[in-house]
N, C-alpha and C. Protein backbone atom coordinates (compact mmCIF):
# COMPACT_ATOMS: atom_id res chain seq x y z
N UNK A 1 -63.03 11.99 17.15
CA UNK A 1 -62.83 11.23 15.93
C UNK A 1 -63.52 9.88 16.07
N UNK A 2 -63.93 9.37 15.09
CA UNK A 2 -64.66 8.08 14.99
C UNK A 2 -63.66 7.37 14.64
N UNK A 3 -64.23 5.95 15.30
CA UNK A 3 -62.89 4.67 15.81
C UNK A 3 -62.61 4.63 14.35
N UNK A 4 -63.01 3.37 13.22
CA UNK A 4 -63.09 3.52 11.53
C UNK A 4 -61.96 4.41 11.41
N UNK A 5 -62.09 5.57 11.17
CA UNK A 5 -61.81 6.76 11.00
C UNK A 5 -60.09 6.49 11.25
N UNK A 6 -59.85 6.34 12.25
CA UNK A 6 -58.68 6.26 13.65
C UNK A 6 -57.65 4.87 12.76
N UNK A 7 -58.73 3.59 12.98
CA UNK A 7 -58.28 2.70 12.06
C UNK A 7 -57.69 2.59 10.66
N UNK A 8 -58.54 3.27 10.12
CA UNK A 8 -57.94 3.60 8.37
C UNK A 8 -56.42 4.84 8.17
N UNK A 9 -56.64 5.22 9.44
CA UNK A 9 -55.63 5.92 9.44
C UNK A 9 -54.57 5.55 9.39
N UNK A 10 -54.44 4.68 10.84
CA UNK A 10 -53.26 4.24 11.32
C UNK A 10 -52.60 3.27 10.14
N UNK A 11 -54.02 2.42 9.63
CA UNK A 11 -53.74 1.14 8.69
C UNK A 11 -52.24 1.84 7.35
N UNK A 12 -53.32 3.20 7.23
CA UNK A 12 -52.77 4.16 5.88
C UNK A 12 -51.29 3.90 6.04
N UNK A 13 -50.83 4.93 7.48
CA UNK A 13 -49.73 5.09 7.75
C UNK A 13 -48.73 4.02 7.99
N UNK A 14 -49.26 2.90 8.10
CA UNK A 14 -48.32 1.45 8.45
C UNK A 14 -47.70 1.14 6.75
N UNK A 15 -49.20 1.24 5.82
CA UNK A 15 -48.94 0.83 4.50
C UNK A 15 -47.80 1.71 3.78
N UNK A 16 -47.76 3.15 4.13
CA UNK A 16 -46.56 4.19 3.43
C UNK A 16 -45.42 3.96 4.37
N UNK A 17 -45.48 3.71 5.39
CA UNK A 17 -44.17 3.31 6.14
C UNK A 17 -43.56 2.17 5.52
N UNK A 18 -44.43 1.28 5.49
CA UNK A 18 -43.94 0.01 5.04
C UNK A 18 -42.92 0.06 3.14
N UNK A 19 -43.80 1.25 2.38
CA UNK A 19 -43.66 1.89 1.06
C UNK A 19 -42.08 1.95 0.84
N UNK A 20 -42.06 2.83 2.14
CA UNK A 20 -40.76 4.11 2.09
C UNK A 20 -39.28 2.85 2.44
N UNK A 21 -39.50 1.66 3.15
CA UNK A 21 -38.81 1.46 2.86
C UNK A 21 -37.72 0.62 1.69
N UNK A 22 -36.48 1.14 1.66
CA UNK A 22 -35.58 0.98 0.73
C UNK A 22 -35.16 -0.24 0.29
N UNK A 23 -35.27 -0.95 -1.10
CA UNK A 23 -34.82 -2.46 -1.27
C UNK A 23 -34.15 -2.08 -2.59
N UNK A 24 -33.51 -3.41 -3.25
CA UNK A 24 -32.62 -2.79 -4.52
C UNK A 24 -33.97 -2.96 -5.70
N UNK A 25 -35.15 -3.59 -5.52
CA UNK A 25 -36.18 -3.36 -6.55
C UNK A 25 -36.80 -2.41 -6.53
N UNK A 26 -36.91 -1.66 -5.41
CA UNK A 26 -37.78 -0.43 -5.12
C UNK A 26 -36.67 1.14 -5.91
N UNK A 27 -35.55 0.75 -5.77
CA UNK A 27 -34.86 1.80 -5.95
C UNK A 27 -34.93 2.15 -7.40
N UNK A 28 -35.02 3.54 -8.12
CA UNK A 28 -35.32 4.16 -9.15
C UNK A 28 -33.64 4.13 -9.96
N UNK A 29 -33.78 4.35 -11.19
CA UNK A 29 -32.47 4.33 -12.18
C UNK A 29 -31.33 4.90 -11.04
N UNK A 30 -31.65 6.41 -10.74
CA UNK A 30 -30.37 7.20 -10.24
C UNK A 30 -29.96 6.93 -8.93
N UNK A 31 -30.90 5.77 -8.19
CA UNK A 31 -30.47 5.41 -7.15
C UNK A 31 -29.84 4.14 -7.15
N UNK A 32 -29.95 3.11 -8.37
CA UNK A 32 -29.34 2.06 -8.31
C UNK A 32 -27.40 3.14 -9.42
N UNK A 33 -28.01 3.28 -10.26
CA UNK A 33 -26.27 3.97 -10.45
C UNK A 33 -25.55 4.58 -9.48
N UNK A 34 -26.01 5.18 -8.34
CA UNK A 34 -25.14 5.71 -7.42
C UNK A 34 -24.80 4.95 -6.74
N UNK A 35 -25.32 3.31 -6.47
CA UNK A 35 -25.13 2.51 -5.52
C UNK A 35 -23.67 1.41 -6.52
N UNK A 36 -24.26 1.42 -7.74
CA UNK A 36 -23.13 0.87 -8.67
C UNK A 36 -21.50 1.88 -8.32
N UNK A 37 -22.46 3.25 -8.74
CA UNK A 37 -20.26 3.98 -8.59
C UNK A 37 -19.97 3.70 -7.05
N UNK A 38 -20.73 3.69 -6.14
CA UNK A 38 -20.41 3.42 -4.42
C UNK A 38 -19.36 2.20 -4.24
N UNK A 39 -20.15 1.16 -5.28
CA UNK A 39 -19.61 -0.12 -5.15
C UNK A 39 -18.33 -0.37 -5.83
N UNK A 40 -18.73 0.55 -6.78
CA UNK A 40 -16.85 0.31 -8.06
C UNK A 40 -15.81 1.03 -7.07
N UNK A 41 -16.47 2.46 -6.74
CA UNK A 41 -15.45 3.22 -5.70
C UNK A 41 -14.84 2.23 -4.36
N UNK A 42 -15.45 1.22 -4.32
CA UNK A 42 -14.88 0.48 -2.95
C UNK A 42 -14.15 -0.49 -3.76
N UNK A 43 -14.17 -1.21 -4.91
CA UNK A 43 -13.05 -1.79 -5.47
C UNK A 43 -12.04 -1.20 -5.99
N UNK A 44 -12.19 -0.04 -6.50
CA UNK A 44 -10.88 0.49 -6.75
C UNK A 44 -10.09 0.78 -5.64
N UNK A 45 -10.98 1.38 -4.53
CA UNK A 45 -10.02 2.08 -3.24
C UNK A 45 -9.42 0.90 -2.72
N UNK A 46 -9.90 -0.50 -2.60
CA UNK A 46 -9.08 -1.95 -2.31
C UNK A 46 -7.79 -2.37 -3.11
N UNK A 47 -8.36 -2.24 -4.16
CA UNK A 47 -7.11 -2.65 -5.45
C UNK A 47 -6.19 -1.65 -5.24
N UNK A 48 -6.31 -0.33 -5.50
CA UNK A 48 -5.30 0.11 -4.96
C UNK A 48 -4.86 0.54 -4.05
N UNK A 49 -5.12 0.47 -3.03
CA UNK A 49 -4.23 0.05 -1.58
C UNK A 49 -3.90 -1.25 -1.55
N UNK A 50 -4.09 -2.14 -2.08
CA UNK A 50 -3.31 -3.63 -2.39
C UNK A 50 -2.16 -3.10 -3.27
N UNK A 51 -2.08 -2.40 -4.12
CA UNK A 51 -1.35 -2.61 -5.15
C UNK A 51 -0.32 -1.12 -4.58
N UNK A 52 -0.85 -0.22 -3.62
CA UNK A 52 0.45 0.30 -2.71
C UNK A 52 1.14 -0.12 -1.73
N UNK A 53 0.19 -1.18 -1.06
CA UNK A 53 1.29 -2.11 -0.28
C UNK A 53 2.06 -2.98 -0.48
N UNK A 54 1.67 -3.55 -1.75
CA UNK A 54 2.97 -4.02 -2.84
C UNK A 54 3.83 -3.65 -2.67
N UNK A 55 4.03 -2.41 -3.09
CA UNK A 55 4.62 -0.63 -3.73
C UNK A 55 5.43 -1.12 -2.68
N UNK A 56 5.25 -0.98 -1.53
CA UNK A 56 6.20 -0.57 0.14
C UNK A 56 6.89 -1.73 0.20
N UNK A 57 6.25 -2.81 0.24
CA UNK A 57 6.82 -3.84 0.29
C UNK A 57 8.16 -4.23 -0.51
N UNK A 58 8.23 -4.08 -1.57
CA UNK A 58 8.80 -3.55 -2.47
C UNK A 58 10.38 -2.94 -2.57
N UNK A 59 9.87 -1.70 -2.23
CA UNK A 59 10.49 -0.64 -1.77
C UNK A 59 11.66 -1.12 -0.27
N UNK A 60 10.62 -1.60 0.36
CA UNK A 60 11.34 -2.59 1.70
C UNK A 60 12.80 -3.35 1.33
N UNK A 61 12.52 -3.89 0.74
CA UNK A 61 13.04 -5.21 -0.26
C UNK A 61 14.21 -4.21 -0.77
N UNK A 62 14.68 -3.58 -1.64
CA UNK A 62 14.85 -2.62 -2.22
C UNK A 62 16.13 -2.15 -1.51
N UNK A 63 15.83 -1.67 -0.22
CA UNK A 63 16.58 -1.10 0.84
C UNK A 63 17.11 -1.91 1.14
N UNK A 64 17.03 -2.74 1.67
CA UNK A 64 17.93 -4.04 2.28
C UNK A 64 18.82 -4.07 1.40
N UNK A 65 18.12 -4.38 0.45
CA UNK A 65 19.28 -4.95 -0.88
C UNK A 65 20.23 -3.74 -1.22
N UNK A 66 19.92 -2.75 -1.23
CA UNK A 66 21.36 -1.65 -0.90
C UNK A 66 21.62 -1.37 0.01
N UNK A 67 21.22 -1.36 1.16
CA UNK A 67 22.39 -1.66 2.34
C UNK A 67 23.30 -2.61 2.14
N UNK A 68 22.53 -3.92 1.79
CA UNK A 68 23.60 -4.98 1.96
C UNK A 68 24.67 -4.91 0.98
N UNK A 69 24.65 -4.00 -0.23
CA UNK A 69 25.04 -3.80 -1.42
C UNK A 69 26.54 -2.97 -1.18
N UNK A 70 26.27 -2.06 -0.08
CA UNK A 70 26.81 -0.81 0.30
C UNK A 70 27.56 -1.58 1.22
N UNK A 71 27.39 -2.21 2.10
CA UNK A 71 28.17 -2.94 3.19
C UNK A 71 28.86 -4.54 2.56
N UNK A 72 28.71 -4.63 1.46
CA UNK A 72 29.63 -5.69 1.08
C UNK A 72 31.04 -4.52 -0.02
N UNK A 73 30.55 -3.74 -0.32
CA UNK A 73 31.10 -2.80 -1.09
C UNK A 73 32.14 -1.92 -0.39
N UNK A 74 32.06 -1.62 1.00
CA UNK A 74 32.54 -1.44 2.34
C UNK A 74 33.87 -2.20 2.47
N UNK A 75 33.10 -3.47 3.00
CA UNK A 75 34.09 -4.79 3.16
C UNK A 75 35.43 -5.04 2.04
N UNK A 76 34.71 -4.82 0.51
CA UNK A 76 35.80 -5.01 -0.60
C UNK A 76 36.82 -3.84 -0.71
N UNK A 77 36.50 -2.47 -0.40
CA UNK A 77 37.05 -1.66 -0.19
C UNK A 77 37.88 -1.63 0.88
N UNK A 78 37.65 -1.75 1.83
CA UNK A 78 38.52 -2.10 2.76
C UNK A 78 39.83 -3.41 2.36
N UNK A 79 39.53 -4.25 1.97
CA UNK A 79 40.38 -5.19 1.68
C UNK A 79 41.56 -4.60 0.27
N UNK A 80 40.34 -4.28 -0.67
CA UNK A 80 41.69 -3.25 -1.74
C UNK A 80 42.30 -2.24 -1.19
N UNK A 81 42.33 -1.60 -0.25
CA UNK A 81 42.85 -0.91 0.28
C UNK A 81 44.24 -1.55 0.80
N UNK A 82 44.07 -2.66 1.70
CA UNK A 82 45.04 -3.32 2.94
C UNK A 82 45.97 -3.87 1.72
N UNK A 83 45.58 -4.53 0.03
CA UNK A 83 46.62 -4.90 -0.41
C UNK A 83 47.23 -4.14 -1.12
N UNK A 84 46.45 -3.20 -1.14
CA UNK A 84 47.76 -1.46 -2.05
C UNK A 84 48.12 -1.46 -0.77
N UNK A 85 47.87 -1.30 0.52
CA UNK A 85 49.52 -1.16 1.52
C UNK A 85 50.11 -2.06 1.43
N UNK A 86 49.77 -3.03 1.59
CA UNK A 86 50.88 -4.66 1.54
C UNK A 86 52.18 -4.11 0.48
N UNK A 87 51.23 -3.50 -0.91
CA UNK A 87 51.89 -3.65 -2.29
C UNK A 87 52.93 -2.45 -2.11
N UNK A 88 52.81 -1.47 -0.80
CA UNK A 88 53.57 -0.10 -1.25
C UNK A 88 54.42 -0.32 -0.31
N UNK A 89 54.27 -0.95 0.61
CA UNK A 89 55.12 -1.15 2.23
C UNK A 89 56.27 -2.47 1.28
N UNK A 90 56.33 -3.40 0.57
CA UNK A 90 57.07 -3.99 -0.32
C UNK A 90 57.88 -3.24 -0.89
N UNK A 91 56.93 -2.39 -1.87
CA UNK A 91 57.76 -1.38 -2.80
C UNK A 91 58.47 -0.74 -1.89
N UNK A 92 58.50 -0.39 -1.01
CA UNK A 92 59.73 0.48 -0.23
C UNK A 92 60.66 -0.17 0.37
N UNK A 93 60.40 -1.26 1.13
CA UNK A 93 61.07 -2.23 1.54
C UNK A 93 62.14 -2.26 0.41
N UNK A 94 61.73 -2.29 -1.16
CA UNK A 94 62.93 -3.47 -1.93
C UNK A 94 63.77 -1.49 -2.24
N UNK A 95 62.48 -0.86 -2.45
CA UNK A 95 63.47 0.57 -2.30
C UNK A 95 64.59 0.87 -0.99
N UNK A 96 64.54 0.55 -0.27
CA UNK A 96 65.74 0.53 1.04
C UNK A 96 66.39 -0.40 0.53
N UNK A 97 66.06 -1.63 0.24
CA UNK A 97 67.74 -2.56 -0.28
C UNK A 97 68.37 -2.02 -1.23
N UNK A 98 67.60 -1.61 -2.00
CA UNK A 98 68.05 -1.46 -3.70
C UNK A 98 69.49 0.27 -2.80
N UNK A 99 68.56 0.74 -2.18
CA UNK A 99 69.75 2.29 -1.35
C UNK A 99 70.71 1.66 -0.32
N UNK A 100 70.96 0.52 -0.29
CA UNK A 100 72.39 -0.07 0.84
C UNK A 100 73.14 -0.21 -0.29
């Protein structure tokens, strides 16, 4: 092969290498819209996983607050309980005087 020859070649191949690669002006209609839904698809998939860890958070919150709901509800129950005995251990009491 003749040098020229060798040269224009290589030159060719530097210039289509250089072609091929990818920038957002080079890119054709259906390649900038696919790069648009790529980009919306990564804000939605953020927003909502923000807006499910809310959700949990939430939900977290939620639980506590009926446990604590359930265990003060516990506590009051227990106490209405102790004064219906107070109130029935009386009532019998004045029932034994009232039978002397």
């Amino acid at each position: 092969m003749n040098k020229p020859f060798l040269i224009t070649l290589l030159l060719a191949a530097t210039v289509l290498a250089g072609c091929n690669q990818p920038s957002s002006e080079s890119m054709g209609p259906a390649q900038q819209a696919g790069k648009a839904v790529d980009e919306a698809g990564a804000k939605v998939q953020s927003a909502v996983q923000d807006q499910v860890a809310k959700a949990d958070e939430a939900a977290d919150r939620a639980r506590e607050k009926a446990r604590e709901a359930a265990a003060q509800a516990s506590r009051n129950l227990d106490r209405a309980t102790a004064k219906v005995g107070e109130k029935v251990e009386k009532a019998g009491e004045k029932m034994q005087e009232a039978a002397r």
